[in-house]
C-alpha atoms as a PDB file:
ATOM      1  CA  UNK A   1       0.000   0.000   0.000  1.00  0.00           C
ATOM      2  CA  UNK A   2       1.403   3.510  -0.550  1.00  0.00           C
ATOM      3  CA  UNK A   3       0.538   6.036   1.512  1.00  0.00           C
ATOM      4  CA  UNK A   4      -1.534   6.782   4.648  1.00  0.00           C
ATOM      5  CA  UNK A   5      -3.850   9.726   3.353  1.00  0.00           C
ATOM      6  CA  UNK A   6      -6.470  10.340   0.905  1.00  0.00           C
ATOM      7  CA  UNK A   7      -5.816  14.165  -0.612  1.00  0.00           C
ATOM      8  CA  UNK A   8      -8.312  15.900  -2.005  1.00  0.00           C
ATOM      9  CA  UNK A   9      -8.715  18.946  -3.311  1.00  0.00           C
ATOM     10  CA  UNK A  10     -12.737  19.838  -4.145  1.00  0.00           C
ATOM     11  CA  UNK A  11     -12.922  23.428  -6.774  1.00  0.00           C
ATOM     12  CA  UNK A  12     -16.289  24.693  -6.225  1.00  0.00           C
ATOM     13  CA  UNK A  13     -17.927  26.823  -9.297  1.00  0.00           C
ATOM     14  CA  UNK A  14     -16.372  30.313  -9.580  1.00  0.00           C
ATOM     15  CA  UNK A  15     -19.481  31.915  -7.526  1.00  0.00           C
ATOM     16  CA  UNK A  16     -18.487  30.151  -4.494  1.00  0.00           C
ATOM     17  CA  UNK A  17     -15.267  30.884  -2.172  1.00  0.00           C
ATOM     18  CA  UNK A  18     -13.830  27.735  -0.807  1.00  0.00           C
ATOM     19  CA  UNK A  19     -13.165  30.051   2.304  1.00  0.00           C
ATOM     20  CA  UNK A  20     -16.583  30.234   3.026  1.00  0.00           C
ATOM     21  CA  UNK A  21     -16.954  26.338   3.446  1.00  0.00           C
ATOM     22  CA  UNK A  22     -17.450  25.434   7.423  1.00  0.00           C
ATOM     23  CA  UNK A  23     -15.189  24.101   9.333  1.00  0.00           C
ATOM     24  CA  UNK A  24     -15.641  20.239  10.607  1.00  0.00           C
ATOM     25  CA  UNK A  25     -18.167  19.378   8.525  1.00  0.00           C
ATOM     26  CA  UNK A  26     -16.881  17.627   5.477  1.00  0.00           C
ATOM     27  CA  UNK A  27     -17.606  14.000   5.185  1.00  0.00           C
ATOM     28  CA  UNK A  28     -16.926  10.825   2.809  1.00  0.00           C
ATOM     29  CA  UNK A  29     -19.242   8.545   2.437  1.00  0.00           C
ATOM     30  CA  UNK A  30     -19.952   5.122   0.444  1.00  0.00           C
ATOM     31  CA  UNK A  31     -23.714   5.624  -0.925  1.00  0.00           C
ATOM     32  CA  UNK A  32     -24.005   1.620  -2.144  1.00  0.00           C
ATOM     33  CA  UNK A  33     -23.084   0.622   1.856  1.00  0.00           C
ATOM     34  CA  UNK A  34     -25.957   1.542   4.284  1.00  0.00           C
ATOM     35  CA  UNK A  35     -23.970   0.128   6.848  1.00  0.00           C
ATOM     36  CA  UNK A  36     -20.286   1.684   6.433  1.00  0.00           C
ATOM     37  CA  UNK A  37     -19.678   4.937   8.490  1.00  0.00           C
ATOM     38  CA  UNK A  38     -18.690   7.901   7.595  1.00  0.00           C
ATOM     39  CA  UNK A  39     -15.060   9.290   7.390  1.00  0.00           C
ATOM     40  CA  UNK A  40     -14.171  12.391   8.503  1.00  0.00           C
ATOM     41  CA  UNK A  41     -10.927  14.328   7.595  1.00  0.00           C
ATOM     42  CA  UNK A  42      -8.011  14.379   9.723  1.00  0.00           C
ATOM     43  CA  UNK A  43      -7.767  17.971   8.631  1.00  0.00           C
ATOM     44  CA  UNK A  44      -8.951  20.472   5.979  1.00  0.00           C
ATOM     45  CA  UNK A  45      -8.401  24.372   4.805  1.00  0.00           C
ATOM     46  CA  UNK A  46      -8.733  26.528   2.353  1.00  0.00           C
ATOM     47  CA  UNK A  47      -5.854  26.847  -0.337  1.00  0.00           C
ATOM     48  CA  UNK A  48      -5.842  29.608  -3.272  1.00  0.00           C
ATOM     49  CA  UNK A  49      -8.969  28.728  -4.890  1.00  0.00           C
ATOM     50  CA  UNK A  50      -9.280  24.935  -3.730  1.00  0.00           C
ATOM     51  CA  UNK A  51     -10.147  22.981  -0.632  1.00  0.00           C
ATOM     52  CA  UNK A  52      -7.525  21.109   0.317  1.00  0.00           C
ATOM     53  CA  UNK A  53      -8.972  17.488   2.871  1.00  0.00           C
ATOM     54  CA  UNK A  54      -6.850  14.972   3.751  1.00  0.00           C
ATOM     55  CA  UNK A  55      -8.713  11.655   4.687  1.00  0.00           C
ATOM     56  CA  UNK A  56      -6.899   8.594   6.688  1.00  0.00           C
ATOM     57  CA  UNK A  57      -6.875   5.966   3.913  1.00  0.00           C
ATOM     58  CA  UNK A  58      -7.066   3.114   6.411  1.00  0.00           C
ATOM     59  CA  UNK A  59     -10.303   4.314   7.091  1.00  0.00           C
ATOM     60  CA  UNK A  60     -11.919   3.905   3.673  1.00  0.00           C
ATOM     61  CA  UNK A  61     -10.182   1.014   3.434  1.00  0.00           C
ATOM     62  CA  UNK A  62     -11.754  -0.844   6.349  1.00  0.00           C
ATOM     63  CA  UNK A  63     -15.235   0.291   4.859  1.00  0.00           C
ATOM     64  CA  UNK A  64     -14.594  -1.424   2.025  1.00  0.00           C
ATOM     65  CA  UNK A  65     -13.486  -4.469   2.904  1.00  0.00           C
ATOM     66  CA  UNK A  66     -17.036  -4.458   4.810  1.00  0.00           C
ATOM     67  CA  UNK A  67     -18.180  -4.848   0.808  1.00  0.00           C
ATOM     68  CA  UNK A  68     -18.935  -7.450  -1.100  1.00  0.00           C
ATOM     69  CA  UNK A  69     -17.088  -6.637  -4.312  1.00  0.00           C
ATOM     70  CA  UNK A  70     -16.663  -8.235  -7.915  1.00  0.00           C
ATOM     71  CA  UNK A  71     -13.197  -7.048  -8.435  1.00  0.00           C
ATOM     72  CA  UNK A  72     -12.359  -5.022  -9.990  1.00  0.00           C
ATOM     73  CA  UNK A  73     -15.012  -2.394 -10.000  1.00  0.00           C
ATOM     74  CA  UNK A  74     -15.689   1.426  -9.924  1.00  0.00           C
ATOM     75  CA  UNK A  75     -16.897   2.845  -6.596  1.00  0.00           C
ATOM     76  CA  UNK A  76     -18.808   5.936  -6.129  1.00  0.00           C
ATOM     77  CA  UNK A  77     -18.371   7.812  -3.180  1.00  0.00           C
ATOM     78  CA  UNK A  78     -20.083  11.303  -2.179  1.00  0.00           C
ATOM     79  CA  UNK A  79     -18.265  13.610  -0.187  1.00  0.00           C
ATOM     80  CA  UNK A  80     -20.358  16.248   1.397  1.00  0.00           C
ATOM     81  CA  UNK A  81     -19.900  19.977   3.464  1.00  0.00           C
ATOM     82  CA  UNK A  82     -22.076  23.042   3.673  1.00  0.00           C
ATOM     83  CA  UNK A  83     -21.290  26.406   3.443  1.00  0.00           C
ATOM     84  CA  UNK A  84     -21.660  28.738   6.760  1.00  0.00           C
ATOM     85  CA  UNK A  85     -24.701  30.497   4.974  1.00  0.00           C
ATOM     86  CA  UNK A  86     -25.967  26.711   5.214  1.00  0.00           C
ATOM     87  CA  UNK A  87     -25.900  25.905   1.594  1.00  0.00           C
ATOM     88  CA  UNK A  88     -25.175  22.385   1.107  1.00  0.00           C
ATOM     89  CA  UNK A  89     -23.285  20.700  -1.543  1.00  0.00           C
ATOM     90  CA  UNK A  90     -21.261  17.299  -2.736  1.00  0.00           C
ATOM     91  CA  UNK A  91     -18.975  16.194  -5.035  1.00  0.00           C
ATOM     92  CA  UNK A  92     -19.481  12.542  -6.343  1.00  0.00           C
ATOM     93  CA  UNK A  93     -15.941  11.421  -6.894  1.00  0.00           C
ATOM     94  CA  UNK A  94     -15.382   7.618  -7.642  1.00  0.00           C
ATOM     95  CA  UNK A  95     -12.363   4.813  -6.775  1.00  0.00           C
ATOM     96  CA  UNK A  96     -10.966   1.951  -8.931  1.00  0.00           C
ATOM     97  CA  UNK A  97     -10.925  -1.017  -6.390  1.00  0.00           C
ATOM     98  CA  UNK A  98      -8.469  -3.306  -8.126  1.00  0.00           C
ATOM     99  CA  UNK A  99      -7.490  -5.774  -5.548  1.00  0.00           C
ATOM    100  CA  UNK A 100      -8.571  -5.843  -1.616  1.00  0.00           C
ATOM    101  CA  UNK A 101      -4.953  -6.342  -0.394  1.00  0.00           C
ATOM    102  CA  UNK A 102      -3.846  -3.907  -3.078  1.00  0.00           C
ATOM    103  CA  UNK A 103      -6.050  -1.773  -3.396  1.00  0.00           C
ATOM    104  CA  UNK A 104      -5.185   1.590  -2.228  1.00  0.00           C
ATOM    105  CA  UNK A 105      -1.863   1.461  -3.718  1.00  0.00           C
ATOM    106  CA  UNK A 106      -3.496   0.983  -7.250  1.00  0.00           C
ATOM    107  CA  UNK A 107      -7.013   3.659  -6.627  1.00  0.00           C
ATOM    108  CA  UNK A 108      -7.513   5.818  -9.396  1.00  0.00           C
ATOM    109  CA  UNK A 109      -9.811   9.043  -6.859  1.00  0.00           C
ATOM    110  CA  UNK A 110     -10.597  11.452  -9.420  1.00  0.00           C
ATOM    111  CA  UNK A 111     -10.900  14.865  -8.532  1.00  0.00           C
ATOM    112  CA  UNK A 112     -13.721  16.185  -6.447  1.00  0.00           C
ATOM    113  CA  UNK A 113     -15.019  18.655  -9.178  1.00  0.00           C
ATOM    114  CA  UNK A 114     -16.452  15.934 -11.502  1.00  0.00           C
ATOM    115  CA  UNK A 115     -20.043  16.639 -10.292  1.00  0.00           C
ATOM    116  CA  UNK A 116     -21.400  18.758  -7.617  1.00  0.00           C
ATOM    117  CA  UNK A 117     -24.445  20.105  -6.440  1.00  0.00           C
ATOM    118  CA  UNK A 118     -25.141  23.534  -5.319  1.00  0.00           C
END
């Protein structure tokens, strides 16, 4: 496995400043897997016109495992925040699972700004 982190960086539409996004409020989540938990960052902020979220890999890692999988497959995950007016929005990136032991070394996470919601 490389790695112990998940980096993101999510680009909201040009309306939007990513230093308006609350604090502690960002979350990752697996929308096929009603019973996986959410992940949380282990920390987030604001860089030039980005937000930058790191994410402990273990932790999505130990979610899926909790899946039963054809490998390999495409995953879609939704990672969600709110601005501090209270306008909520997600990003739908998705993961190439490959191979369970393997897996996080070979993960293709495409960037956050593939599809959000405003």
């Amino acid at each position: 496995m490389q790695g112990k982190k998940i980096i993101s960086f999510i680009r909201l539409p040009k309306e939007y400043d990513p230093y308006d996004l609350s604090r502690n409020s960002l979350e990752l989540s697996i929308p096929s897997c009603s019973e996986c938990e959410i992940i949380y960052p282990t920390y987030e902020f604001s860089f030039w016109k980005h937000y930058l979220a790191v994410f402990p890999r273990q932790d999505l890692i130990d979610e899926i495992e909790e899946i039963d999988l054809d490998l390999p497959t495409e995953l879609e995950l939704i990672a969600s925040d709110e601005l501090y007016d209270g306008t909520p929005f997600e990003g739908l990136p998705n993961i190439c699972v490959i191979n369970r032991k393997r897996w996080a070394g070979s993960a293709l996470f495409k960037l956050w700004e593939s599809s959000k919601k405003l």
